[in-house]
C-alpha atoms as a PDB file:
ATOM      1  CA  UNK A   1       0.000   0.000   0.000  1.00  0.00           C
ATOM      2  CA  UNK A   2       1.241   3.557  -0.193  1.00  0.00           C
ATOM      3  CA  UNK A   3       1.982   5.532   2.532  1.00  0.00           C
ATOM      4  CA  UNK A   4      -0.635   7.553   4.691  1.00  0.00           C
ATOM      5  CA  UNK A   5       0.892  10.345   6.190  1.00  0.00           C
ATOM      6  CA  UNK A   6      -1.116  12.750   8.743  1.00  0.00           C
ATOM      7  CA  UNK A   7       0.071  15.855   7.164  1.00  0.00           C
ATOM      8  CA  UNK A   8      -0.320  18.332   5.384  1.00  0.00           C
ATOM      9  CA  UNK A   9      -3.778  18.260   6.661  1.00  0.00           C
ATOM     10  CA  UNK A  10      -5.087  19.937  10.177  1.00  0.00           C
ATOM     11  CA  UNK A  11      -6.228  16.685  11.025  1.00  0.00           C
ATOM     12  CA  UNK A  12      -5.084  13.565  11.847  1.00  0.00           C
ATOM     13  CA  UNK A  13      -6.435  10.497  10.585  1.00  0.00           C
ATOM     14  CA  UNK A  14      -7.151   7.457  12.472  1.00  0.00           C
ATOM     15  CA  UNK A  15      -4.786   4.901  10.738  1.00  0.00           C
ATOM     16  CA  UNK A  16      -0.767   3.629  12.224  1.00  0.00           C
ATOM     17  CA  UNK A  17       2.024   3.380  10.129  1.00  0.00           C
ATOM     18  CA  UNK A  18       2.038  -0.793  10.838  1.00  0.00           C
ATOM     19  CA  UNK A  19       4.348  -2.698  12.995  1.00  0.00           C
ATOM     20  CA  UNK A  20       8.312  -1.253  12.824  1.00  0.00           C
ATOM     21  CA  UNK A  21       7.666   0.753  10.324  1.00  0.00           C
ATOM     22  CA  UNK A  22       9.419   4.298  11.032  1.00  0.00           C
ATOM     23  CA  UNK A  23       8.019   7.439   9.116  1.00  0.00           C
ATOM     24  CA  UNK A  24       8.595  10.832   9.121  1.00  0.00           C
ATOM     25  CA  UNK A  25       6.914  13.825   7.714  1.00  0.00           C
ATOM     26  CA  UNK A  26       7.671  17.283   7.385  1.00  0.00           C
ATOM     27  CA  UNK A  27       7.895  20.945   5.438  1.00  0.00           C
ATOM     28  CA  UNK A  28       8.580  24.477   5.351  1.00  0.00           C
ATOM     29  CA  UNK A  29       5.791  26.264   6.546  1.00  0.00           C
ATOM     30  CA  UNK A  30       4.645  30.047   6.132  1.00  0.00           C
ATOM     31  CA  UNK A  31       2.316  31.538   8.889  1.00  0.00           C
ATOM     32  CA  UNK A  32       1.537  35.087   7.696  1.00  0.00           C
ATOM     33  CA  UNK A  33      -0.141  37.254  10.097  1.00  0.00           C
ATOM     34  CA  UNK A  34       0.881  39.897  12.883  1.00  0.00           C
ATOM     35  CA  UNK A  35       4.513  39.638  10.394  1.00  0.00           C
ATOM     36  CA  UNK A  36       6.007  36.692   8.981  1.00  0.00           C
ATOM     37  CA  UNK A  37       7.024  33.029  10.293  1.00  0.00           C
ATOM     38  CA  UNK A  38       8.953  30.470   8.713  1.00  0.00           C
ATOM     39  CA  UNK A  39       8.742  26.888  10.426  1.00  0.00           C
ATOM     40  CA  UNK A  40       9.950  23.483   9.779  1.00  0.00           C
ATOM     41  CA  UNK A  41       6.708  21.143  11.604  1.00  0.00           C
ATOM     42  CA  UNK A  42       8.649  17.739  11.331  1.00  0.00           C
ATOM     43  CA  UNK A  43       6.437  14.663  12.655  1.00  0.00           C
ATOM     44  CA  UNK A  44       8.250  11.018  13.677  1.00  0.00           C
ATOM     45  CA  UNK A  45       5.846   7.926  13.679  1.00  0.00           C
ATOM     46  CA  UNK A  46       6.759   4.831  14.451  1.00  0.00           C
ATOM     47  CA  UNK A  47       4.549   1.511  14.910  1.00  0.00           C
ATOM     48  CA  UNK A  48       4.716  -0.825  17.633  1.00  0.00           C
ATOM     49  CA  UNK A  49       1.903  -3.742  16.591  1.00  0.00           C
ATOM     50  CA  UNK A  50      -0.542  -3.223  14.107  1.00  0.00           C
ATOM     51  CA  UNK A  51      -2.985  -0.901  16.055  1.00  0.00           C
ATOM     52  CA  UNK A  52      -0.425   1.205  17.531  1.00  0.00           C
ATOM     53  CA  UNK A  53       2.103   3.916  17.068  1.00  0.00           C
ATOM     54  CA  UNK A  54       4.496   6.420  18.789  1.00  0.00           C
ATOM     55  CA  UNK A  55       4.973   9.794  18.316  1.00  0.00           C
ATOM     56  CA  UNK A  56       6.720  13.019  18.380  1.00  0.00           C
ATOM     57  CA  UNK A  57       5.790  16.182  16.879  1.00  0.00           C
ATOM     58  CA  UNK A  58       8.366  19.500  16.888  1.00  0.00           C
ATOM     59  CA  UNK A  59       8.177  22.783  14.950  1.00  0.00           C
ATOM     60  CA  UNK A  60      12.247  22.282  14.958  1.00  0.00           C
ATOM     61  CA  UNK A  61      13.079  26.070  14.462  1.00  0.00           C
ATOM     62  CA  UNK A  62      10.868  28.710  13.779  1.00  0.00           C
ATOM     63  CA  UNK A  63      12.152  32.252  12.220  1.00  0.00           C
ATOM     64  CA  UNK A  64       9.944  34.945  12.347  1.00  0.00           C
ATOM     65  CA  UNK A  65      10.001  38.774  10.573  1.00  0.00           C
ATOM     66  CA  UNK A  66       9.208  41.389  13.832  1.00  0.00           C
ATOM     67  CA  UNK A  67       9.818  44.345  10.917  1.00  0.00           C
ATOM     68  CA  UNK A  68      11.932  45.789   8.072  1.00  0.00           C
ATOM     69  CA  UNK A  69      15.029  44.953  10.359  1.00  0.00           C
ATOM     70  CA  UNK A  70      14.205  42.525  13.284  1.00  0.00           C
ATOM     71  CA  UNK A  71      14.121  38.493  12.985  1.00  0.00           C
ATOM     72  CA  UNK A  72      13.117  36.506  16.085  1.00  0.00           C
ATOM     73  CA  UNK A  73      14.077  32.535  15.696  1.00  0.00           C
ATOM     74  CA  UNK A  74      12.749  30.231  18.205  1.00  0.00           C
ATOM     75  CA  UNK A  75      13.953  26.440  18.631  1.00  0.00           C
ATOM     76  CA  UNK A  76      10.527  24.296  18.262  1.00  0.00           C
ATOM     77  CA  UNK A  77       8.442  22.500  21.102  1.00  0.00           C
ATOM     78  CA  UNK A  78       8.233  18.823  21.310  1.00  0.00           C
ATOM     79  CA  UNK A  79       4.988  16.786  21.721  1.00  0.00           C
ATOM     80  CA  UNK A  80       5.488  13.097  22.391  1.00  0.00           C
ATOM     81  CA  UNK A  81       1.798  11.264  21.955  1.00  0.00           C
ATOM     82  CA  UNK A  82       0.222   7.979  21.322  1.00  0.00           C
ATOM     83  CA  UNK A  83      -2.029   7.132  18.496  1.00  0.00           C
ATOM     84  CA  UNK A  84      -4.430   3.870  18.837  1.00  0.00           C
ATOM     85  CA  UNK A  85      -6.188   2.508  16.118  1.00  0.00           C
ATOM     86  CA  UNK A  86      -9.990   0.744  17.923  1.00  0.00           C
ATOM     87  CA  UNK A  87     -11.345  -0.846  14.738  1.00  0.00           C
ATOM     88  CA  UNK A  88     -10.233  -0.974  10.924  1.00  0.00           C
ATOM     89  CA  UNK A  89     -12.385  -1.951   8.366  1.00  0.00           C
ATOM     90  CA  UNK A  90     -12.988  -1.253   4.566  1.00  0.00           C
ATOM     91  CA  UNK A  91     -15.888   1.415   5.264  1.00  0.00           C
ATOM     92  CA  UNK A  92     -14.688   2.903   8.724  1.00  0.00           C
ATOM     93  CA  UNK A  93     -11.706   3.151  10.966  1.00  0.00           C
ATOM     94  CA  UNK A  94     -11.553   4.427  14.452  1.00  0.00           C
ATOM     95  CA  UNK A  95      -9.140   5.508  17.079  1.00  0.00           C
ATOM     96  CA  UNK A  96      -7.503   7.565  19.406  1.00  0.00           C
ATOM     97  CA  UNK A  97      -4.456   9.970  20.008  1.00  0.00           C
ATOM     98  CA  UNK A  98      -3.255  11.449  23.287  1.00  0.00           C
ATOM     99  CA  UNK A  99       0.112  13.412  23.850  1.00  0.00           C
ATOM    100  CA  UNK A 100       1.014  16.517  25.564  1.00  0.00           C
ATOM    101  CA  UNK A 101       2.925  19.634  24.312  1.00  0.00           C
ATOM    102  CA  UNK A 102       5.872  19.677  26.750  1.00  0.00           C
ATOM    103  CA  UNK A 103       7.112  22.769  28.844  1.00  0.00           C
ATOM    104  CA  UNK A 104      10.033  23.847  26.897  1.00  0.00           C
ATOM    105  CA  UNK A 105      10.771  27.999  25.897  1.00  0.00           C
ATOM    106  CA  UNK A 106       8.610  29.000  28.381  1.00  0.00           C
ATOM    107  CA  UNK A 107       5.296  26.950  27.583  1.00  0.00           C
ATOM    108  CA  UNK A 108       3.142  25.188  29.744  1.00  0.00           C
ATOM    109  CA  UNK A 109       2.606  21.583  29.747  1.00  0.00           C
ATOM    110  CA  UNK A 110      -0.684  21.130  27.460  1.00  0.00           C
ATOM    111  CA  UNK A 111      -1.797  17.764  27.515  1.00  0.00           C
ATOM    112  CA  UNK A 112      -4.506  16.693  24.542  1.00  0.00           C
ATOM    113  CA  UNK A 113      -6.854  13.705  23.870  1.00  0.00           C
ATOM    114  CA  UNK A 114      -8.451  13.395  20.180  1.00  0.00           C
ATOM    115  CA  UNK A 115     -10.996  11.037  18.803  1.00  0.00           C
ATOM    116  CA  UNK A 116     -10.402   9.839  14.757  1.00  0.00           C
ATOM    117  CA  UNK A 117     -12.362   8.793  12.458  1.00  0.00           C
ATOM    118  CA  UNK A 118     -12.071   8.141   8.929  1.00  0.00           C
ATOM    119  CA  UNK A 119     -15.506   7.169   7.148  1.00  0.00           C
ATOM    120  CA  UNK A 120     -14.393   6.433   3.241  1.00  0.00           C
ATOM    121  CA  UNK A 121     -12.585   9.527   2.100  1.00  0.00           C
ATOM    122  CA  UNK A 122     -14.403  11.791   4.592  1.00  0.00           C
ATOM    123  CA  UNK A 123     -11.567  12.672   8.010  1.00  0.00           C
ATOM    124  CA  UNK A 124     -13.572  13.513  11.210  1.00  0.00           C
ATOM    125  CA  UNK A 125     -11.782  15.029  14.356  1.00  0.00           C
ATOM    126  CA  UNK A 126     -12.552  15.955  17.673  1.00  0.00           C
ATOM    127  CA  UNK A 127     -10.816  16.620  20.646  1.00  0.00           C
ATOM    128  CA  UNK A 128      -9.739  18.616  23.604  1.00  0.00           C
ATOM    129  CA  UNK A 129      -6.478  20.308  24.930  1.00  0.00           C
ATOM    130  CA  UNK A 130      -3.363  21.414  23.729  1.00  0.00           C
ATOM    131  CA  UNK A 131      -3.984  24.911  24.665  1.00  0.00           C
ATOM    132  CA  UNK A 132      -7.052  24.805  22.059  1.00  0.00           C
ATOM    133  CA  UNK A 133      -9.501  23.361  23.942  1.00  0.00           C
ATOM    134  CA  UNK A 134     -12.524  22.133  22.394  1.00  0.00           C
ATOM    135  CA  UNK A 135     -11.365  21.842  18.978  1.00  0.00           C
ATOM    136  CA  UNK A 136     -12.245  19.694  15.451  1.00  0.00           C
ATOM    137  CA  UNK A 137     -11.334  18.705  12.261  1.00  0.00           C
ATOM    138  CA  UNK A 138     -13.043  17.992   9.162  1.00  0.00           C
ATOM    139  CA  UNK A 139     -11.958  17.010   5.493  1.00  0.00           C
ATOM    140  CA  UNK A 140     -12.774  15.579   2.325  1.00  0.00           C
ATOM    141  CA  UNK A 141     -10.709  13.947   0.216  1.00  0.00           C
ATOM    142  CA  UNK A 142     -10.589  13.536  -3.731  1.00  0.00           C
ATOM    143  CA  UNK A 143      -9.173  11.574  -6.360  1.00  0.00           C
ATOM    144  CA  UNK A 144      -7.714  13.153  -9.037  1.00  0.00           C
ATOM    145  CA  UNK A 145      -7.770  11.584 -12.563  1.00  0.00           C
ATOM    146  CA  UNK A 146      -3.891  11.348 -12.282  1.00  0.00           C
ATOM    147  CA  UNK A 147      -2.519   8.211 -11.297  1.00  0.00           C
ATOM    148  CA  UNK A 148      -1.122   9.052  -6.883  1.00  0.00           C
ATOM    149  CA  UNK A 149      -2.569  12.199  -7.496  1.00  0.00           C
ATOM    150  CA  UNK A 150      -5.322  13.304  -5.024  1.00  0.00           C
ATOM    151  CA  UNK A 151      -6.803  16.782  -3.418  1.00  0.00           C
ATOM    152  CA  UNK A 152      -8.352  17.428  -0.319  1.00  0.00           C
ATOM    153  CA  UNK A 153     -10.411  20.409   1.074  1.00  0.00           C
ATOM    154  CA  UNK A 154     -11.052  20.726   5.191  1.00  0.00           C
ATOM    155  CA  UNK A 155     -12.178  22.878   7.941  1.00  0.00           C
ATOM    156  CA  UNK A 156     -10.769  22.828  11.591  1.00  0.00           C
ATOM    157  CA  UNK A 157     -11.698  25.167  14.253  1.00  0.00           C
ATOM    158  CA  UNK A 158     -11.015  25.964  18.184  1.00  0.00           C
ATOM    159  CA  UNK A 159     -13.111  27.379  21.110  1.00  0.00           C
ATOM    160  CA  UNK A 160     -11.561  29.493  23.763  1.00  0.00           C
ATOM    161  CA  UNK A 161     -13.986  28.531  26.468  1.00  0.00           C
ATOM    162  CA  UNK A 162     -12.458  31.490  29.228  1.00  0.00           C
ATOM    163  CA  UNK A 163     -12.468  34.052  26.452  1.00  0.00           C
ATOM    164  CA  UNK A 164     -15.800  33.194  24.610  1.00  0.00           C
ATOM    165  CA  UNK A 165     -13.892  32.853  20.993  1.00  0.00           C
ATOM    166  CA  UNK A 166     -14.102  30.416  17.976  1.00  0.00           C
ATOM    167  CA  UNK A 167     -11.483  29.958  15.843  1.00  0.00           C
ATOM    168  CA  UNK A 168     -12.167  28.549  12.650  1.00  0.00           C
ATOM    169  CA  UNK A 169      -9.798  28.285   9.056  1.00  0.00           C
ATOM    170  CA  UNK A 170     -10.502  26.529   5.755  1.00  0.00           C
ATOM    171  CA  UNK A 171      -7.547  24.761   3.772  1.00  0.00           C
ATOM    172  CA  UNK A 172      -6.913  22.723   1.249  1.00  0.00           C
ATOM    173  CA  UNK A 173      -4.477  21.464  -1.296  1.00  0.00           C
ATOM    174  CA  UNK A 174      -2.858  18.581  -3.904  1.00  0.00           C
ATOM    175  CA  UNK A 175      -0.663  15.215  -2.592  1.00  0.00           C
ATOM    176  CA  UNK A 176       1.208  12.872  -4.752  1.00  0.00           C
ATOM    177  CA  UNK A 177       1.909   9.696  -2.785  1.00  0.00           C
ATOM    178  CA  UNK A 178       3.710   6.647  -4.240  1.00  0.00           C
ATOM    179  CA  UNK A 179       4.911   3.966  -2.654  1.00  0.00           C
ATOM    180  CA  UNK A 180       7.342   4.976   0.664  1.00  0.00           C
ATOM    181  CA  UNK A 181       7.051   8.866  -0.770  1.00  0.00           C
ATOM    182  CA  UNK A 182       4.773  11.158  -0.895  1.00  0.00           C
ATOM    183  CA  UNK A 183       4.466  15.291  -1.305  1.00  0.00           C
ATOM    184  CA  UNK A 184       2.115  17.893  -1.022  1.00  0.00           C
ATOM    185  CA  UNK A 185       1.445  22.192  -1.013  1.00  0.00           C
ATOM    186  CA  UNK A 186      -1.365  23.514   0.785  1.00  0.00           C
ATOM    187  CA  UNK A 187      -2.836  26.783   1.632  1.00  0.00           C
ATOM    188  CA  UNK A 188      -4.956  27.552   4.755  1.00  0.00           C
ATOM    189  CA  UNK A 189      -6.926  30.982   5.948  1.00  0.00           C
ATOM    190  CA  UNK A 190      -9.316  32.014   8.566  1.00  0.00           C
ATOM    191  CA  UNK A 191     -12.951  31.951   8.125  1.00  0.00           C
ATOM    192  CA  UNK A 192     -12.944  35.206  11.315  1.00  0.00           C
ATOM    193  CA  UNK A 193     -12.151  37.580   9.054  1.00  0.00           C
ATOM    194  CA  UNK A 194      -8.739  37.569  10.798  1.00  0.00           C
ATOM    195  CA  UNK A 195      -5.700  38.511   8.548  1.00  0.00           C
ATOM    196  CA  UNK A 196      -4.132  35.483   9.330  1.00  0.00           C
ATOM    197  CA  UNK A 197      -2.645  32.785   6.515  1.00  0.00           C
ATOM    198  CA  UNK A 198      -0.240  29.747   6.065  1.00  0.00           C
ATOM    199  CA  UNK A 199       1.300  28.092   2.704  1.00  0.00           C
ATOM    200  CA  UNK A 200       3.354  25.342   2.961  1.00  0.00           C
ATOM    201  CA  UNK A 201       4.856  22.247   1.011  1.00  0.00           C
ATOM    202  CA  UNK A 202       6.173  19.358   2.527  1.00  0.00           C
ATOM    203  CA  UNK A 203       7.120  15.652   2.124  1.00  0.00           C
ATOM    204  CA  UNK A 204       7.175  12.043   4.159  1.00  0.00           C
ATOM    205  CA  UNK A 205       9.033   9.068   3.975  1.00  0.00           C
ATOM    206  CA  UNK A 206       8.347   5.723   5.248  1.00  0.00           C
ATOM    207  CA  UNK A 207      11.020   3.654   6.280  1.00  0.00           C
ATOM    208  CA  UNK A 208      10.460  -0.746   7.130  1.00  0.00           C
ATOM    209  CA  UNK A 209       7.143  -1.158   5.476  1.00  0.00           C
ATOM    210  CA  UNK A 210       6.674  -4.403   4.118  1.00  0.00           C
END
C-alpha cells in the first residue's frame, strides 16, 4: 500500500504506520499574520503492533520577521503522543491519540486527547487540549484523474472557552503519494475575518514497510 501520512492536513487520521515501520513527515511552513514566520513542523511515527504507534511532533526552528530589520528565531516544542487505532475496516476506521505539548521555551505543559475517524474519504476530528480546547477537524478527500494524485479540502476550528472565541480556518491542497514517498502544497486561511494565513509544502518518507 502507499503511505498515509497525517500531514499536510489539520487533522489527523485514524490509521498507524504498521508494525516497525518508522516514518517521518515534514515541510517548510509560512504563517503570515501579525509579520512573517517560517517553520519546519517535522512529525516522527513509528509503529509498535498493528494498532499502535508512537509519536513526536516539533516545529524544529521557527524564524519569524518582527519588521523591516528585526528576525526573532525560536527552537521548536516537542509533543510526544500515542495514536491507537480501535477498529479498521474497509468502510470505517476508528481511534484515538493522546500526547502533551511539553514545557520547553517558556510553555506550559498542554496535555490533549483526540478522537479519529475516517468514514471512506471523509476525516472527522474531535478533541480537547493542547492549549485549544474544544477543537475539530473535518476534510474531504478527492481523487484526481492522475494516477497518486489526489486533493483534499477541510475545515478545523477551536473554542476558547475562558475568552468566549471560535477559531475557525478553511484549507486545502494537492498530494502525490507513491509507494514509501509522498508530497504535497497547501494553503490555509481564517474563516474570522482575521488577517491570518499559512502556505506550505512538505514531504514524508516511510522507512520498514513491508
Amino acid at each position: 500500500d502507499d503511505i498515509v501520512p497525517d500531514r499536510p492536513s489539520a487533522g489527523t487520521s485514524a490509521s498507524t504506520v504498521g508494525d516497525g515501520v518508522l516514518q517521518i513527515e515534514t515541510g517548510l511552513q509560512s504563517d503570515v499574520g501579525n509579520g512573517t514566520t517560517f517553520s519546519l513542523p517535522t512529525l516522527l511515527r513509528y509503529g509498535i503492533g498493528d494498532g499502535l504507534e508512537l509519536r513526536l511532533d516539533s516545529a524544529v526552528i521557527s524564524v519569524t520577521d518582527l519588521s523591516s530589520d528585526l528576525w526573532a528565531v525560536d527552537v521548536g516544542g516537542l509533543a510526544p503522543a500515542l495514536k491507537y487505532t480501535l477498529s479498521s475496516s474497509d468502510a470505517m476506521t476508528l481511534g484515538v491519540l493522546g500526547g502533551a505539548g511539553l514545557p520547553i521555551n517558556d510553555a506550559e505543559l498542554s496535555p490533549y486527547a483526540t478522537f479519529l475517524a475516517d468514514i471512506s474519504a471523509l476525516s472527522i476530528n474531535a478533541g480537547w487540549g493542547g492549549g485549544t480546547a474544544p477543537y475539530y477537524a473535518m476534510g474531504y478527500t478527492f481523487l484526481l484523474p492522475f494516477e497518486s494524485w489526489s486533493t483534499f479540502a477541510e475545515t478545523s476550528g477551536t473554542y476558547d472557552i475562558g475568552g468566549s472565541v471560535w477559531d475557525g480556518t478553511v484549507q486545502g491542497g494537492v498530494v502525490w503519494a507513491s509507494g514509501d514517498i509522498e508530497a504535497d502544497v497547501y494553503a490555509q486561511t481564517s474563516l474570522n475575518g482575521f488577517d491570518a494565513h499559512m502556505f506550505a509544502v512538505g514531504m514524508s518518507y516511510r522507512f520498514g514497510a513491508n
